[in-house]
PDB file of N, CA and C in Angstrom:
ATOM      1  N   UNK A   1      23.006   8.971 -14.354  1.00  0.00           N
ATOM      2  CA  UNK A   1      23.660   8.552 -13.124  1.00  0.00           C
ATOM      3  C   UNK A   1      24.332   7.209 -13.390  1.00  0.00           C
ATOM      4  N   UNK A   2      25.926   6.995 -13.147  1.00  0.00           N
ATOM      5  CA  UNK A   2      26.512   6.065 -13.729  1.00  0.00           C
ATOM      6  C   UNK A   2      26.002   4.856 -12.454  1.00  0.00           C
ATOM      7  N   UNK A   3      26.373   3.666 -11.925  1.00  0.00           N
ATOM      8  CA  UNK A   3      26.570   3.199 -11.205  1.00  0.00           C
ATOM      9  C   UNK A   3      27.234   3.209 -10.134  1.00  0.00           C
ATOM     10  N   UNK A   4      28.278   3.887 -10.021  1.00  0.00           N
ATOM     11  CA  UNK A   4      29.479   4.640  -8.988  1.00  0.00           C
ATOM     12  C   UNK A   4      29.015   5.500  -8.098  1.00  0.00           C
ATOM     13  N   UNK A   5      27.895   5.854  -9.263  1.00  0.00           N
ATOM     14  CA  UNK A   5      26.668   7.118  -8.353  1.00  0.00           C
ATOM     15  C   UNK A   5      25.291   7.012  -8.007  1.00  0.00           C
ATOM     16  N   UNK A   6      25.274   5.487  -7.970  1.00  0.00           N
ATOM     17  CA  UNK A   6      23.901   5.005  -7.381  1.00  0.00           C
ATOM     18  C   UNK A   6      23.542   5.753  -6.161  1.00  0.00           C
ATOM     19  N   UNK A   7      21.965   6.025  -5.697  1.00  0.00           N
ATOM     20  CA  UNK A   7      21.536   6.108  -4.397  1.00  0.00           C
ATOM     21  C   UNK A   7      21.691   5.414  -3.294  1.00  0.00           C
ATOM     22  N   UNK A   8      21.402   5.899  -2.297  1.00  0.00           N
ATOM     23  CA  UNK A   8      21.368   4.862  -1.346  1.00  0.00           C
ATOM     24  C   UNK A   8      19.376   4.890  -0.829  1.00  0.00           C
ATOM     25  N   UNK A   9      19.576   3.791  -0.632  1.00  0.00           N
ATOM     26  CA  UNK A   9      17.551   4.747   0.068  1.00  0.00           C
ATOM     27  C   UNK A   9      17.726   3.399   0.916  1.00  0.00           C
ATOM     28  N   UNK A  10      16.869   4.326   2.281  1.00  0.00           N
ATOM     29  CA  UNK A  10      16.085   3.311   3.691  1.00  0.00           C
ATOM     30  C   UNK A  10      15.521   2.035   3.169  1.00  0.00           C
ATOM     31  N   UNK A  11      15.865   0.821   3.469  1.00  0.00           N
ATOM     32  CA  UNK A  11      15.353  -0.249   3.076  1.00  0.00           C
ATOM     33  C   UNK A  11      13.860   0.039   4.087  1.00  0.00           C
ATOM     34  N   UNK A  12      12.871  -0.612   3.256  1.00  0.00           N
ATOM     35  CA  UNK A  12      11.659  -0.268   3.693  1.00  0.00           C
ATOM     36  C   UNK A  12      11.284  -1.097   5.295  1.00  0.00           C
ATOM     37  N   UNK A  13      11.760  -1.933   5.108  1.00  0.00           N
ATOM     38  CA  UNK A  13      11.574  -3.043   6.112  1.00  0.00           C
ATOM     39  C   UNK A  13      12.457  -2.892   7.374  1.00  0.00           C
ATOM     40  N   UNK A  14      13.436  -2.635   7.241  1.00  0.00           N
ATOM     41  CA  UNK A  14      14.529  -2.513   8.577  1.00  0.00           C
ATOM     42  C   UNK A  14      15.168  -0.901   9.017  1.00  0.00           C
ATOM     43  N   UNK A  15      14.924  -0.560   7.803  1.00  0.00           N
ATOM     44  CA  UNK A  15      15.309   1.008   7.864  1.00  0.00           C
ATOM     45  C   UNK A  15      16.916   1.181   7.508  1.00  0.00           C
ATOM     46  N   UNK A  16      18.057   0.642   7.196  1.00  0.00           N
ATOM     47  CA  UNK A  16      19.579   0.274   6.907  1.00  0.00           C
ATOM     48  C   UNK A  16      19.543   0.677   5.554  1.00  0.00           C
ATOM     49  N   UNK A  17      20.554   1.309   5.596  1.00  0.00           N
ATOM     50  CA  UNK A  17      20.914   1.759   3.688  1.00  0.00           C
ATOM     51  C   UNK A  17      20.805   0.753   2.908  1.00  0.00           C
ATOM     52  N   UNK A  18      20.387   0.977   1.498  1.00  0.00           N
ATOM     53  CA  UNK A  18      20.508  -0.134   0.761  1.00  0.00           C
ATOM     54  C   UNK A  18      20.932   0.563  -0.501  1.00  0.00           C
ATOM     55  N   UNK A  19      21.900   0.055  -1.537  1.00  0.00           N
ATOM     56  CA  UNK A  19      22.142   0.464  -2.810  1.00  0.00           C
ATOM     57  C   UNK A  19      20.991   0.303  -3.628  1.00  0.00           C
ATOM     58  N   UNK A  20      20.632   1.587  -4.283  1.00  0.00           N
ATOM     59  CA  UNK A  20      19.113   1.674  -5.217  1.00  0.00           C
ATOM     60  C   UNK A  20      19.800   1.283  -6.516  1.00  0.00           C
ATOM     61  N   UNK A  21      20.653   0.434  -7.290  1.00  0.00           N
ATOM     62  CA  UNK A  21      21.031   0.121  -8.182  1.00  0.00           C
ATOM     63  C   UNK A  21      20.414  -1.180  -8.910  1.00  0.00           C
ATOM     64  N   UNK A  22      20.711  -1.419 -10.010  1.00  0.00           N
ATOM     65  CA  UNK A  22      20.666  -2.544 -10.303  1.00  0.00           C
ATOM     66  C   UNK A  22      21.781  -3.913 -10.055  1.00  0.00           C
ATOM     67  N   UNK A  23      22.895  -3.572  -9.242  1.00  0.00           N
ATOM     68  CA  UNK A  23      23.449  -4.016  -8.449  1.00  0.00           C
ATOM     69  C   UNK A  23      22.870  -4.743  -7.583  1.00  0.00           C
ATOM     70  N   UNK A  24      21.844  -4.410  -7.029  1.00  0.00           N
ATOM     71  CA  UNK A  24      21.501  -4.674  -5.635  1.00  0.00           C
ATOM     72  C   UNK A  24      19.685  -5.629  -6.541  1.00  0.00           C
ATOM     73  N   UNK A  25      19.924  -6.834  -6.251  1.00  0.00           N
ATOM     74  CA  UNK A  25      18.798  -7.552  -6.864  1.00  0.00           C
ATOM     75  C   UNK A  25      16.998  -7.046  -5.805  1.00  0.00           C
ATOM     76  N   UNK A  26      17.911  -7.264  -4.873  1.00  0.00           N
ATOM     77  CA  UNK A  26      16.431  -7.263  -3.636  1.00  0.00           C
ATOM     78  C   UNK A  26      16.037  -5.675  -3.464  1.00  0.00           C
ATOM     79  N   UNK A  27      16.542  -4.668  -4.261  1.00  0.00           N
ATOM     80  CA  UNK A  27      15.821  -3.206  -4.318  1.00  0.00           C
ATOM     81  C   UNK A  27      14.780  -3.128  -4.245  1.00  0.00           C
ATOM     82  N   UNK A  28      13.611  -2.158  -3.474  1.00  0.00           N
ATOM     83  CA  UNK A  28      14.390  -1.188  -2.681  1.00  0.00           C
ATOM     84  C   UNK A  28      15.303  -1.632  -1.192  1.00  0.00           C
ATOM     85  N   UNK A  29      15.127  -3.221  -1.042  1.00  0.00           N
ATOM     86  CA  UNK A  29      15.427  -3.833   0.150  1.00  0.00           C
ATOM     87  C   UNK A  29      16.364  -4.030   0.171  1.00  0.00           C
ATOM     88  N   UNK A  30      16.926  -4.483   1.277  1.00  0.00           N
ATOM     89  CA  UNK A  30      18.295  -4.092   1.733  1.00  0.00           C
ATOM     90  C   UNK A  30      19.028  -5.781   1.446  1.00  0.00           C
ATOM     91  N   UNK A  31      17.999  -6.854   1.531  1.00  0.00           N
ATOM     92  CA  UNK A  31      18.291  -8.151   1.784  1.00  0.00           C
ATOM     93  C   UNK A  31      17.122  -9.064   0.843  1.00  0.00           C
ATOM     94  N   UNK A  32      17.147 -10.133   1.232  1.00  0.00           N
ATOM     95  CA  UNK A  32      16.492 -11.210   0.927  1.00  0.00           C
ATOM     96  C   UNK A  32      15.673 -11.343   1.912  1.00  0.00           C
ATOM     97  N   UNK A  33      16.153 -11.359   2.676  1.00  0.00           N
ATOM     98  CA  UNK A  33      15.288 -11.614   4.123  1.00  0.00           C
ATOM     99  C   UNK A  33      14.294 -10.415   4.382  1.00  0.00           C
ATOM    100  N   UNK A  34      15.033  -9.099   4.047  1.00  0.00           N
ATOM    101  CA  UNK A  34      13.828  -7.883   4.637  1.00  0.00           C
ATOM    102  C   UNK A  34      12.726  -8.264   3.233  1.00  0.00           C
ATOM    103  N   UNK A  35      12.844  -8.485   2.092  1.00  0.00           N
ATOM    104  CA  UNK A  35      11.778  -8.583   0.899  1.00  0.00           C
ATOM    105  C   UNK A  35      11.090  -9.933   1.272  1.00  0.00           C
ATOM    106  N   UNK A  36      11.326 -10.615   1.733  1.00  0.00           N
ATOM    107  CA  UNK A  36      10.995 -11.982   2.465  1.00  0.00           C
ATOM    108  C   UNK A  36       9.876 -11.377   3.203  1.00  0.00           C
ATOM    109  N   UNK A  37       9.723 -10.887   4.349  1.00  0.00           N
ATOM    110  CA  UNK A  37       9.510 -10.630   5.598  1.00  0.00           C
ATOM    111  C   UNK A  37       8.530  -9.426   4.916  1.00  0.00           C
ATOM    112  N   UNK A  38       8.621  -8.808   3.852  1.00  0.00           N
ATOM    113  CA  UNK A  38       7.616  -7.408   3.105  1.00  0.00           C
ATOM    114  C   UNK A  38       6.184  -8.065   2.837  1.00  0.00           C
ATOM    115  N   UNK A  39       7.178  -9.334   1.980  1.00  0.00           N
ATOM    116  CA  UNK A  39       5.942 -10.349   1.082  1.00  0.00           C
ATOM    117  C   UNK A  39       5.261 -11.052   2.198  1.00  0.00           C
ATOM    118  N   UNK A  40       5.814 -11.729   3.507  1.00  0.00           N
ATOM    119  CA  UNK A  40       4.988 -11.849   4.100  1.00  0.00           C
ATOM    120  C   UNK A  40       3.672 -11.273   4.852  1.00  0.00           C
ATOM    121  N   UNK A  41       4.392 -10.072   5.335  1.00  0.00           N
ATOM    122  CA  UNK A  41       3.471  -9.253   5.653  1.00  0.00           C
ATOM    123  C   UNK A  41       2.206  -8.767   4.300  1.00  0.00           C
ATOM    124  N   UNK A  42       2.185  -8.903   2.876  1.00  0.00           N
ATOM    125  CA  UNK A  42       1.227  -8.348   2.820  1.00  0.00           C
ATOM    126  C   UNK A  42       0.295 -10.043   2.172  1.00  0.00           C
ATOM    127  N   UNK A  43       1.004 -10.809   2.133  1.00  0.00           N
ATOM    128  CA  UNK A  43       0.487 -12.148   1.934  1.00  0.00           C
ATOM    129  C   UNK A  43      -0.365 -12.525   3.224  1.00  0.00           C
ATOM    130  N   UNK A  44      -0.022 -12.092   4.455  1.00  0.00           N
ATOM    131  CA  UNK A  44      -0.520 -12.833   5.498  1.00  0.00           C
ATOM    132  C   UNK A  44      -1.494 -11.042   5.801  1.00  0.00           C
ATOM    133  N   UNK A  45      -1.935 -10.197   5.005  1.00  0.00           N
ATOM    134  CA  UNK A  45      -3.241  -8.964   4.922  1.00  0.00           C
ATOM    135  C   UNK A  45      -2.859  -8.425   6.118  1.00  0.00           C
ATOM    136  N   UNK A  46      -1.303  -8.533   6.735  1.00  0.00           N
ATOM    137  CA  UNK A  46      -0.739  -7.381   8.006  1.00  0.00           C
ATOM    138  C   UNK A  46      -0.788  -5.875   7.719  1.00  0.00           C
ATOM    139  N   UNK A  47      -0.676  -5.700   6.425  1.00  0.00           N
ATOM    140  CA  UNK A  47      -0.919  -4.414   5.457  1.00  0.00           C
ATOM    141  C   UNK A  47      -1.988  -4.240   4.848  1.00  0.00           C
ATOM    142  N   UNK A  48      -2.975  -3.515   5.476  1.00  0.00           N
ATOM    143  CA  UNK A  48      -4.214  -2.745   4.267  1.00  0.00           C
ATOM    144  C   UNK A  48      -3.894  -1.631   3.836  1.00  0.00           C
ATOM    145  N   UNK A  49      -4.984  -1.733   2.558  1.00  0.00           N
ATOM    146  CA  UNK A  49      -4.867  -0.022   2.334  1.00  0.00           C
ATOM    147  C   UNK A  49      -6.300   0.033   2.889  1.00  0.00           C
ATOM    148  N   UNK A  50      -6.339   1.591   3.501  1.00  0.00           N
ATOM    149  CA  UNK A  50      -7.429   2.288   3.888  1.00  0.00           C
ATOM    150  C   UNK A  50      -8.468   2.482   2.726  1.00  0.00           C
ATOM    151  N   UNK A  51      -9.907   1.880   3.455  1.00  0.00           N
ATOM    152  CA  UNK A  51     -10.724   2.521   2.117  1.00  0.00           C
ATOM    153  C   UNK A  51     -12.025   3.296   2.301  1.00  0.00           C
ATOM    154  N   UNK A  52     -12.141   4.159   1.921  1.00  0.00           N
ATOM    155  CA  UNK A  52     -13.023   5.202   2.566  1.00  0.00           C
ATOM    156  C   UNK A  52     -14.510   4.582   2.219  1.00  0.00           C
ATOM    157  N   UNK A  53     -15.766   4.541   2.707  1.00  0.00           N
ATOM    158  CA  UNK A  53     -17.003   3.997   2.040  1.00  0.00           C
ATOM    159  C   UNK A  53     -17.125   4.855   0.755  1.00  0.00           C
ATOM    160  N   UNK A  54     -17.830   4.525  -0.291  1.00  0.00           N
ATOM    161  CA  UNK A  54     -18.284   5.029  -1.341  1.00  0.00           C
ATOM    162  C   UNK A  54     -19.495   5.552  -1.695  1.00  0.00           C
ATOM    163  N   UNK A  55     -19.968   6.411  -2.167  1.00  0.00           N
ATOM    164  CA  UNK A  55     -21.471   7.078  -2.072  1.00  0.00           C
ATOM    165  C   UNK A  55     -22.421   6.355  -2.639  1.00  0.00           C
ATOM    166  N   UNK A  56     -22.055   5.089  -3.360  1.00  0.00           N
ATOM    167  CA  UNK A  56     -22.912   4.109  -3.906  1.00  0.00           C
ATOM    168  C   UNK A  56     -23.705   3.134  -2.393  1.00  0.00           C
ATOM    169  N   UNK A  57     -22.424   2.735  -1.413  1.00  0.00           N
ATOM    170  CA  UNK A  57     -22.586   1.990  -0.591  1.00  0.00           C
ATOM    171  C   UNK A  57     -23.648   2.721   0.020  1.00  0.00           C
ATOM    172  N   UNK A  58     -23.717   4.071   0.418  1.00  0.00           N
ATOM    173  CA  UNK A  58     -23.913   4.664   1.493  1.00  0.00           C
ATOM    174  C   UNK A  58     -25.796   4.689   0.978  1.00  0.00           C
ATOM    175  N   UNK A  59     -25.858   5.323  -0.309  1.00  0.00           N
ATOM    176  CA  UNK A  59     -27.268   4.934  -0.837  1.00  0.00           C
ATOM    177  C   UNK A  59     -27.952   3.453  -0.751  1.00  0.00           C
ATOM    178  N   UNK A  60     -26.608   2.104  -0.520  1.00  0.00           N
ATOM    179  CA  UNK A  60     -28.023   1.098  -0.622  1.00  0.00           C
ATOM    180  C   UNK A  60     -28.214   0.469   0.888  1.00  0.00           C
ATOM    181  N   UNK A  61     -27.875   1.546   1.629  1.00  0.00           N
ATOM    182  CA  UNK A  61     -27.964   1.095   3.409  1.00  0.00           C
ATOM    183  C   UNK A  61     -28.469   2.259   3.491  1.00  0.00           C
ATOM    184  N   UNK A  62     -29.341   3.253   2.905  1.00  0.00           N
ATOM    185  CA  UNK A  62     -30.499   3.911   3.531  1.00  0.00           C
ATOM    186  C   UNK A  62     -31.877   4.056   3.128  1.00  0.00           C
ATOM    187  N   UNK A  63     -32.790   3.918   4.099  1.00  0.00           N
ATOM    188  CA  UNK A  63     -34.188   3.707   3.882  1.00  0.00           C
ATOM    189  C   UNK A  63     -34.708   4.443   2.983  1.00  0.00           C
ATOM    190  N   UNK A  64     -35.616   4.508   2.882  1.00  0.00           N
ATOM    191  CA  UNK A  64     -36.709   5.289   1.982  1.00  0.00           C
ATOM    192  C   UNK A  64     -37.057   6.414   2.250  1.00  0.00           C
ATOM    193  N   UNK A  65     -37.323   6.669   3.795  1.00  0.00           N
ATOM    194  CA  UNK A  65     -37.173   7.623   4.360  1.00  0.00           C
ATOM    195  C   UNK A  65     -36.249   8.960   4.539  1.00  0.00           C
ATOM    196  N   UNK A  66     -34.922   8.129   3.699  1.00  0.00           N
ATOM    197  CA  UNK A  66     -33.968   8.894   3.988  1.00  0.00           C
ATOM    198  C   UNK A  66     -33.976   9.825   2.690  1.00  0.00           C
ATOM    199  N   UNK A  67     -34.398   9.230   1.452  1.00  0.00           N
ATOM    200  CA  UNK A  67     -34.159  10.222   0.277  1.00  0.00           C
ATOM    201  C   UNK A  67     -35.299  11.545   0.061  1.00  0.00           C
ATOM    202  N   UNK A  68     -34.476  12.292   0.466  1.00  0.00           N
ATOM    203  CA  UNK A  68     -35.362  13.888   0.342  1.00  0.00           C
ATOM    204  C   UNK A  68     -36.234  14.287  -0.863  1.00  0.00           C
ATOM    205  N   UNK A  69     -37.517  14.991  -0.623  1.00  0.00           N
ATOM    206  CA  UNK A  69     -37.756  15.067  -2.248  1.00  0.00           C
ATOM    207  C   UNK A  69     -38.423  13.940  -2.897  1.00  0.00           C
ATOM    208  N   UNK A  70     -38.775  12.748  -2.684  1.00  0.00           N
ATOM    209  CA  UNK A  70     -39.502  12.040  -3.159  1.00  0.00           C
ATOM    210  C   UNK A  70     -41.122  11.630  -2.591  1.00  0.00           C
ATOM    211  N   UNK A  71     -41.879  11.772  -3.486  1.00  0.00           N
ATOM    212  CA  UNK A  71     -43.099  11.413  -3.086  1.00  0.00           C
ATOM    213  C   UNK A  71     -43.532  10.369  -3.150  1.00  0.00           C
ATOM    214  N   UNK A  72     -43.990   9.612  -1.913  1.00  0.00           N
ATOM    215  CA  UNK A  72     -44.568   8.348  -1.520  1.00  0.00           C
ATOM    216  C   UNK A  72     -45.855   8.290  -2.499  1.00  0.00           C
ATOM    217  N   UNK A  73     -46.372   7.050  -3.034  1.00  0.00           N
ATOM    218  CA  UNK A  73     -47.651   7.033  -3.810  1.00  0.00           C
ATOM    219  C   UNK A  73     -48.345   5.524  -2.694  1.00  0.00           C
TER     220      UNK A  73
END
């Protein structure tokens, strides 16, 4: 794909076309300001990722009671 035939893709931040080239420094963003305004948001933790509990966690928050199969001495 030459340059003439760059993409265009949704700037993530404002939603406005943006050239997916190397033309375009602030890719996939449309601006300075929308990559500005990205970094803030995940600098200031406005963006998580979801995290599911883990089966490690879930074993050291249950009693003794809870593990099946073991005999008390």
């Amino acid at each position: 794909m030459t340059e003439s035939q760059s993409r265009q893709v949704k700037c993530p931040q404002c939603g406005r076309l943006a050239l997916y080239s190397t033309e375009n420094p602030f890719r996939p963003f449309c601006s300075e300001r929308c990559r500005l305004i990205d970094l803030g948001e995940w600098a200031s933790e406005s963006y998580r990722i979801p995290v599911k509990d883990s089966s490690s966690d879930a074993l050291t928050s249950m009693d003794d009671d809870d593990y099946p199969g073991e005999d008390k001495h």
